[in-house]
PDB file of N, CA and C in Angstrom:
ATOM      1  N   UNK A   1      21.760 -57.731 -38.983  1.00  0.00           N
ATOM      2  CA  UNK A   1      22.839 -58.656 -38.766  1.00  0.00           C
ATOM      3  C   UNK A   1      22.382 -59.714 -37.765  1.00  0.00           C
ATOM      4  N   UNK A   2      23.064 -61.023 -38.061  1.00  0.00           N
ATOM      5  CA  UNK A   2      21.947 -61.589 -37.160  1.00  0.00           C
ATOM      6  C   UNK A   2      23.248 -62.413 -36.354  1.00  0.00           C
ATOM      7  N   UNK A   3      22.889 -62.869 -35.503  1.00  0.00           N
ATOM      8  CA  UNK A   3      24.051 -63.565 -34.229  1.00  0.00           C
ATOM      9  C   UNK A   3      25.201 -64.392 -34.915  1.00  0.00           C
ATOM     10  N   UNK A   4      24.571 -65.189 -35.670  1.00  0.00           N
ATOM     11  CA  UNK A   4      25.401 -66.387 -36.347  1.00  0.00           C
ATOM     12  C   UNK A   4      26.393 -65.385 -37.593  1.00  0.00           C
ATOM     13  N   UNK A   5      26.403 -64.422 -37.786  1.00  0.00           N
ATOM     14  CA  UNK A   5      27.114 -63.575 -39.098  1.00  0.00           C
ATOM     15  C   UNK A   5      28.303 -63.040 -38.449  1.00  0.00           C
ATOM     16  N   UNK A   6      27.977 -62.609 -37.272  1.00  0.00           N
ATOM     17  CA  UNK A   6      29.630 -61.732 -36.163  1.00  0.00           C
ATOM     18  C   UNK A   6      30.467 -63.449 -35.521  1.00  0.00           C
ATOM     19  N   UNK A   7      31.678 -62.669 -35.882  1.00  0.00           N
ATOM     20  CA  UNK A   7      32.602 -63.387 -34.519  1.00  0.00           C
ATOM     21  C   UNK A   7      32.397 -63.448 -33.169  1.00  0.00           C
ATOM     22  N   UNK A   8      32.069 -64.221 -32.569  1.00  0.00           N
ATOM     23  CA  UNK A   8      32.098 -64.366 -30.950  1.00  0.00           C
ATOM     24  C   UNK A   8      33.398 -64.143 -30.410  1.00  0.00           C
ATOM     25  N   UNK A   9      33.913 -63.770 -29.181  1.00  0.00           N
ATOM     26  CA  UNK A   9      35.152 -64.289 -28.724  1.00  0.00           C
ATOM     27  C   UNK A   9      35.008 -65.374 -27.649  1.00  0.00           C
ATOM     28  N   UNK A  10      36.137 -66.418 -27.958  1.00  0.00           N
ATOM     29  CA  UNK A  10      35.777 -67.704 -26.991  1.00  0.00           C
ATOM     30  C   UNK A  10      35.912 -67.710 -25.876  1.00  0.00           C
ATOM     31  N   UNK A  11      37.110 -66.183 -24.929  1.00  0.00           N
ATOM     32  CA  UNK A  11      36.805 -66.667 -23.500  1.00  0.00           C
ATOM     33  C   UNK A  11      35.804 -65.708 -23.374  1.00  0.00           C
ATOM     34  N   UNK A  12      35.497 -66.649 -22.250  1.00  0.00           N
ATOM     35  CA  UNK A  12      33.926 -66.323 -21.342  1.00  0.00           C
ATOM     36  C   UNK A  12      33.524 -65.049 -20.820  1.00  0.00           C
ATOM     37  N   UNK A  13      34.857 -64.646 -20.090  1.00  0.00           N
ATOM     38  CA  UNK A  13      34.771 -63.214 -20.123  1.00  0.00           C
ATOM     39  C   UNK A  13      33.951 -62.363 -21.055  1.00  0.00           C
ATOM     40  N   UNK A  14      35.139 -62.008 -22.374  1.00  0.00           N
ATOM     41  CA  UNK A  14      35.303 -61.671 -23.484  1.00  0.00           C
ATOM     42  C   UNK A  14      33.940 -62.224 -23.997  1.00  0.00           C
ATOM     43  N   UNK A  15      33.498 -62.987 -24.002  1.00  0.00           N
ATOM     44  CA  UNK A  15      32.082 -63.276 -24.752  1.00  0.00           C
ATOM     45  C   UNK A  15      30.839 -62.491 -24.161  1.00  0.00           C
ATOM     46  N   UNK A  16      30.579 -62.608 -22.520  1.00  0.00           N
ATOM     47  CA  UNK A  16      29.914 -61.888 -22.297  1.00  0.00           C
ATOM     48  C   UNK A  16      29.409 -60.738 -22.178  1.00  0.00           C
ATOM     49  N   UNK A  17      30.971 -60.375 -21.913  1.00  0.00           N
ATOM     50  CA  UNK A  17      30.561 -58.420 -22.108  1.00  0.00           C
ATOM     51  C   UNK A  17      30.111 -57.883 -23.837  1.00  0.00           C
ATOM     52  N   UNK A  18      30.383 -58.850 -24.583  1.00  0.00           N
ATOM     53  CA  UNK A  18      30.365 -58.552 -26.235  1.00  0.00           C
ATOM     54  C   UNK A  18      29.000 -58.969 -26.744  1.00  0.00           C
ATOM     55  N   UNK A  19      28.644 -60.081 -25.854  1.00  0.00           N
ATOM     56  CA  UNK A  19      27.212 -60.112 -26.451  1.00  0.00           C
ATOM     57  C   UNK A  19      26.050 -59.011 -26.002  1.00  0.00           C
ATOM     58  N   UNK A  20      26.582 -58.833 -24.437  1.00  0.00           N
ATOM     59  CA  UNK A  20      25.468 -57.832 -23.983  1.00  0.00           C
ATOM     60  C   UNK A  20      25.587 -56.385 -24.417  1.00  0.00           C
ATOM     61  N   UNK A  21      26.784 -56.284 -24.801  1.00  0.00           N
ATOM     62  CA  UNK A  21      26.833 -55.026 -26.031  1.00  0.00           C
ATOM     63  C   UNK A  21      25.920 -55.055 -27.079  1.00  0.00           C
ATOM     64  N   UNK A  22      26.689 -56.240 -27.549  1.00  0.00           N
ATOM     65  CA  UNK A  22      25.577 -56.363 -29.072  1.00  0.00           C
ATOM     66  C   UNK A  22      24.258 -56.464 -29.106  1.00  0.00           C
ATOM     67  N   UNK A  23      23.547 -57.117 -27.968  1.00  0.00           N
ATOM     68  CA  UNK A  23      21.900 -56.687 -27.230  1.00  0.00           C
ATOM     69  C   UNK A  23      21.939 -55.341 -27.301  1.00  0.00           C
ATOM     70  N   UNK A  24      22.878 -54.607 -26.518  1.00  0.00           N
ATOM     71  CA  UNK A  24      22.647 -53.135 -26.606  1.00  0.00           C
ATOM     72  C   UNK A  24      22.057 -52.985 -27.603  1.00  0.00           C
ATOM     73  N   UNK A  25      23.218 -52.904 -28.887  1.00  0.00           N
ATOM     74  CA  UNK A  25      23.212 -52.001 -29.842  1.00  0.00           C
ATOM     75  C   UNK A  25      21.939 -52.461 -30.981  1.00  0.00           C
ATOM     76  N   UNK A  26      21.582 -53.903 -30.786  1.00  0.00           N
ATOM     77  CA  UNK A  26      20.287 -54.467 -31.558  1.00  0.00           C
ATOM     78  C   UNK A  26      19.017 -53.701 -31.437  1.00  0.00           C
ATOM     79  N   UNK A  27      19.091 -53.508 -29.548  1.00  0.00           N
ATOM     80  CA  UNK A  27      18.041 -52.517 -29.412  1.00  0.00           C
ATOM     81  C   UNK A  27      18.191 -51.298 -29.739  1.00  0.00           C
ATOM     82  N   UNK A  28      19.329 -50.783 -29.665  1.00  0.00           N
ATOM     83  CA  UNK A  28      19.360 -49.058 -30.134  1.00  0.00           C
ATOM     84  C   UNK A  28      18.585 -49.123 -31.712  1.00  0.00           C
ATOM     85  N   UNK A  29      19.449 -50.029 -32.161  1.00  0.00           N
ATOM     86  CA  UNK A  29      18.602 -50.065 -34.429  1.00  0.00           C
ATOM     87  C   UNK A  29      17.299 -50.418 -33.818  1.00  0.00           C
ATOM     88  N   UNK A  30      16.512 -51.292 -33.069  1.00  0.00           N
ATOM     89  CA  UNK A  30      15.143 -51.055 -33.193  1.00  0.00           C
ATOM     90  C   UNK A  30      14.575 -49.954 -32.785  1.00  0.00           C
ATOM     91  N   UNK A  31      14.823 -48.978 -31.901  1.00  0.00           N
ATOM     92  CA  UNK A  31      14.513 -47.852 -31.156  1.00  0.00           C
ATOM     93  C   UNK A  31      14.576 -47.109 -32.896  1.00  0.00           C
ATOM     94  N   UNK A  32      15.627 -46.804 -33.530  1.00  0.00           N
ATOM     95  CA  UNK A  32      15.447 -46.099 -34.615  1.00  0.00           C
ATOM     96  C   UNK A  32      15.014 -46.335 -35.378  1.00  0.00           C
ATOM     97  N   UNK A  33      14.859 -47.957 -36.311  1.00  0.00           N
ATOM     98  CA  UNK A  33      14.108 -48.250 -37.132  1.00  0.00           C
ATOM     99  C   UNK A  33      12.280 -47.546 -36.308  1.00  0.00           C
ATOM    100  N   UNK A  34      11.983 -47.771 -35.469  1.00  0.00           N
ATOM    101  CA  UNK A  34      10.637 -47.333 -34.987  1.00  0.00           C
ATOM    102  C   UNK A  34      10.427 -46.442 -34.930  1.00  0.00           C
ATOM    103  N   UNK A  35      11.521 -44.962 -34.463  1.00  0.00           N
ATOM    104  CA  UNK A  35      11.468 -43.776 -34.606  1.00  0.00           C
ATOM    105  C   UNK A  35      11.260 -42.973 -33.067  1.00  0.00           C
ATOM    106  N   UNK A  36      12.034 -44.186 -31.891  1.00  0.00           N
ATOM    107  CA  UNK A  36      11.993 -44.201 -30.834  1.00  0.00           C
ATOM    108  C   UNK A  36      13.164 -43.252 -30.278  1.00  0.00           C
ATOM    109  N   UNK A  37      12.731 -42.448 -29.311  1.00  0.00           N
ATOM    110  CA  UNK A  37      13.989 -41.514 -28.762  1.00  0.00           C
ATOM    111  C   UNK A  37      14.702 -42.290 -28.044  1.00  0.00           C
ATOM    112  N   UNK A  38      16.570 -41.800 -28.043  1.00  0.00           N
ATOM    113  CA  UNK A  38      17.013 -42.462 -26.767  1.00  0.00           C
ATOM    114  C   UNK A  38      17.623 -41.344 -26.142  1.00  0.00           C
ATOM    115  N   UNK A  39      17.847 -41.950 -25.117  1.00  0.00           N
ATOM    116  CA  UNK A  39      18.350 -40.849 -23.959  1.00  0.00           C
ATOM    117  C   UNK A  39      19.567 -41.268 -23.735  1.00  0.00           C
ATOM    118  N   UNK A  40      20.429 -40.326 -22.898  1.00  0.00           N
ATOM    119  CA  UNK A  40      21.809 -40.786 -22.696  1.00  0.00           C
ATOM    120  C   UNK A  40      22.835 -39.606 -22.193  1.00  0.00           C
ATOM    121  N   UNK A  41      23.974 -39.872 -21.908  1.00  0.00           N
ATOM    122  CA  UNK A  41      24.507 -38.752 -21.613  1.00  0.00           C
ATOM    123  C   UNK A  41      25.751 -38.386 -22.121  1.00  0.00           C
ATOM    124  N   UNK A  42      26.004 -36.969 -22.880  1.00  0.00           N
ATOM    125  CA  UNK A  42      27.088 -37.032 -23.717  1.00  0.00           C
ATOM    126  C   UNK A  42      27.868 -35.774 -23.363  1.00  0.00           C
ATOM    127  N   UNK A  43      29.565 -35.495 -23.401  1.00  0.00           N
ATOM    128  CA  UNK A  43      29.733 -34.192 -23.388  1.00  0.00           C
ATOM    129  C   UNK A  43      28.833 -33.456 -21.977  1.00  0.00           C
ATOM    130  N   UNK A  44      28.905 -34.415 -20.948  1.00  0.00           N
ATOM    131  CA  UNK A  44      27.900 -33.490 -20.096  1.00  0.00           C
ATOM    132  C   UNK A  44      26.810 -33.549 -19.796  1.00  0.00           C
ATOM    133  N   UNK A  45      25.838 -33.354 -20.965  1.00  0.00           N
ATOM    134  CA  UNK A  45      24.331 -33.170 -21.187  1.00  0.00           C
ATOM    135  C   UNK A  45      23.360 -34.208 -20.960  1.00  0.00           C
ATOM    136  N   UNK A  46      22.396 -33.877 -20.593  1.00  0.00           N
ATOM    137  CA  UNK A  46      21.735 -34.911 -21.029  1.00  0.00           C
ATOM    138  C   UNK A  46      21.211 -35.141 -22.529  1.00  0.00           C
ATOM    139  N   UNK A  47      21.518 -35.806 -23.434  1.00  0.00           N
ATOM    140  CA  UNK A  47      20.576 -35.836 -24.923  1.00  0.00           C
ATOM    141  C   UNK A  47      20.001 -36.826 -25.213  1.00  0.00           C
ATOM    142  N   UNK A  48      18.784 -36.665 -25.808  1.00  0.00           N
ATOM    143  CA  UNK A  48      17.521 -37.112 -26.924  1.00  0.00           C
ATOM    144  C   UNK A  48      17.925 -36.749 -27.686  1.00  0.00           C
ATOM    145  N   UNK A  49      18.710 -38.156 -28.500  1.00  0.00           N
ATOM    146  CA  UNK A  49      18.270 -38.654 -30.396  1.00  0.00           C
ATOM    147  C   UNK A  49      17.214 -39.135 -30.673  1.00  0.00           C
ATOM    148  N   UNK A  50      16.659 -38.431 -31.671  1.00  0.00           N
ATOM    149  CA  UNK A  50      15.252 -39.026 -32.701  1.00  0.00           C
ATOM    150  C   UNK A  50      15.754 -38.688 -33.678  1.00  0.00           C
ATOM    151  N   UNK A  51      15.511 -39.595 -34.708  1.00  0.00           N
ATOM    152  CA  UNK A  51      15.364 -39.689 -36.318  1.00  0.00           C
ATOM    153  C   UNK A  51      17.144 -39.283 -36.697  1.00  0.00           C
ATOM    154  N   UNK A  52      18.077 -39.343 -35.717  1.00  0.00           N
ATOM    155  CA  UNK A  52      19.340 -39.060 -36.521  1.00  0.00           C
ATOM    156  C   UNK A  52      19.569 -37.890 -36.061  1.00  0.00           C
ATOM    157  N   UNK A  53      18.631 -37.434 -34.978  1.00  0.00           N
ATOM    158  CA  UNK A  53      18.909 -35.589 -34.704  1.00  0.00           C
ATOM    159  C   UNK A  53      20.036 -35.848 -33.480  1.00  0.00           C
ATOM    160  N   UNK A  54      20.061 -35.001 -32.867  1.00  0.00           N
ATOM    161  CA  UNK A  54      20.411 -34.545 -31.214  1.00  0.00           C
ATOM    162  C   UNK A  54      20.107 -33.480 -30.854  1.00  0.00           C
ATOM    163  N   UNK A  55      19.428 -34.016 -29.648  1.00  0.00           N
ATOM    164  CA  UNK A  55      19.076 -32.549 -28.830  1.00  0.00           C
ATOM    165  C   UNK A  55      19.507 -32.316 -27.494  1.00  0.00           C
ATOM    166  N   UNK A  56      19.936 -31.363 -26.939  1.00  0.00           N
ATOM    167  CA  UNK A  56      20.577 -30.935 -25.467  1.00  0.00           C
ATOM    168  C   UNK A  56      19.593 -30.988 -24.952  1.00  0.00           C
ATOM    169  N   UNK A  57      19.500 -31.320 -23.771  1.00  0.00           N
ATOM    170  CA  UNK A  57      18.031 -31.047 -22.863  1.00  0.00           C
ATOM    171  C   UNK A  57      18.628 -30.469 -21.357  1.00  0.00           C
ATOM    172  N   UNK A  58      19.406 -31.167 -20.632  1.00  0.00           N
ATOM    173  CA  UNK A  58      20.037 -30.331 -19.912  1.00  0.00           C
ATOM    174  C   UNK A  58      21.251 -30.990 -19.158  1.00  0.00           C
ATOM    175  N   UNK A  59      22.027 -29.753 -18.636  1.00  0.00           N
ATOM    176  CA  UNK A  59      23.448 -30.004 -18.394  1.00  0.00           C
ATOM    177  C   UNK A  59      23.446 -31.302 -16.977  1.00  0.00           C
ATOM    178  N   UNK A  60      24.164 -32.056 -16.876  1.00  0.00           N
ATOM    179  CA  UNK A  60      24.430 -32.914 -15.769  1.00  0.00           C
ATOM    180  C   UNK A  60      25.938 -32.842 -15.342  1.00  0.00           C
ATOM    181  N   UNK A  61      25.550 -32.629 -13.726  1.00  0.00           N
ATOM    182  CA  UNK A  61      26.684 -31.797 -12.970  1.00  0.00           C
ATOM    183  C   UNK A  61      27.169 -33.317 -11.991  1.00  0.00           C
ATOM    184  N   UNK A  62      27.681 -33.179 -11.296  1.00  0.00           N
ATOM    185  CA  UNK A  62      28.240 -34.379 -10.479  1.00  0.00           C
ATOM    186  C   UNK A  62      27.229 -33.819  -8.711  1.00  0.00           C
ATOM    187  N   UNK A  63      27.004 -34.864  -8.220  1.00  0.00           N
ATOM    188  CA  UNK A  63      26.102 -35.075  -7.491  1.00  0.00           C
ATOM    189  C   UNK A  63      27.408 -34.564  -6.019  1.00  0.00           C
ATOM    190  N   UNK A  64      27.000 -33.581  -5.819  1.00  0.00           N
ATOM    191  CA  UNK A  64      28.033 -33.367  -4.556  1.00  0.00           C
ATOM    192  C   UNK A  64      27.755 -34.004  -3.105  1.00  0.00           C
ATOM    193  N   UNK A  65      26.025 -34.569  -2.677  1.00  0.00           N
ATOM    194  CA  UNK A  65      25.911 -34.982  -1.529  1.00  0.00           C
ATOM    195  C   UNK A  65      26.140 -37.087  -1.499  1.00  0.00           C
ATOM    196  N   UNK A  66      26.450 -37.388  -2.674  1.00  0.00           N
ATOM    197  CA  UNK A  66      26.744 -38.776  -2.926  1.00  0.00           C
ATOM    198  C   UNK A  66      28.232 -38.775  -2.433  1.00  0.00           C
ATOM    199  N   UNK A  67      28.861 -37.933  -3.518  1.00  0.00           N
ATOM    200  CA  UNK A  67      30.564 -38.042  -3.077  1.00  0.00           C
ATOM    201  C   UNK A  67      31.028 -37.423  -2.084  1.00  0.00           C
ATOM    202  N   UNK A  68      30.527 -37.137  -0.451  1.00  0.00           N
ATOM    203  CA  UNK A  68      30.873 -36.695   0.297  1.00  0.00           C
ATOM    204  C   UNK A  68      30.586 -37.988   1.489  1.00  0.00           C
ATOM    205  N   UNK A  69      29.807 -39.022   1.019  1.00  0.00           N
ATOM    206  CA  UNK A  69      29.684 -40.005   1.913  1.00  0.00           C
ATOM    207  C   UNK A  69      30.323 -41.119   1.621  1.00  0.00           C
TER     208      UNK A  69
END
């Protein structure tokens, strides 16, 4: 899909947070078209997608010596 095919939204706001999404997500399809893992955090976990999979790798807890300062 290429820039000129989506709707923009015209305020400025609204435009920017939507394009740098859509950067996101351009790079996520190249990461998979290539067969590139991504990382991320879901439900908790940490997970690695490759090829359409998911994998758990490990649990992420909340940082108790951050939220005490």
């Amino acid at each position: 899909m290429k820039i000129d095919e989506i709707k923009i939204p015209q305020d400025p706001d609204e435009r920017e947070s939507f394009l740098a999404s859509y950067a996101v997500e351009l790079d996520h399809q190249k990461a998979r078209a290539l067969g590139f893992p991504r990382y991320y955090v879901k439900d908790g976990f940490l997970v690695e997608e490759r090829n359409g999979q998911l994998r758990k790798i490990k649990p992420i807890t909340r940082n108790l010596i951050n939220e005490t300062q």
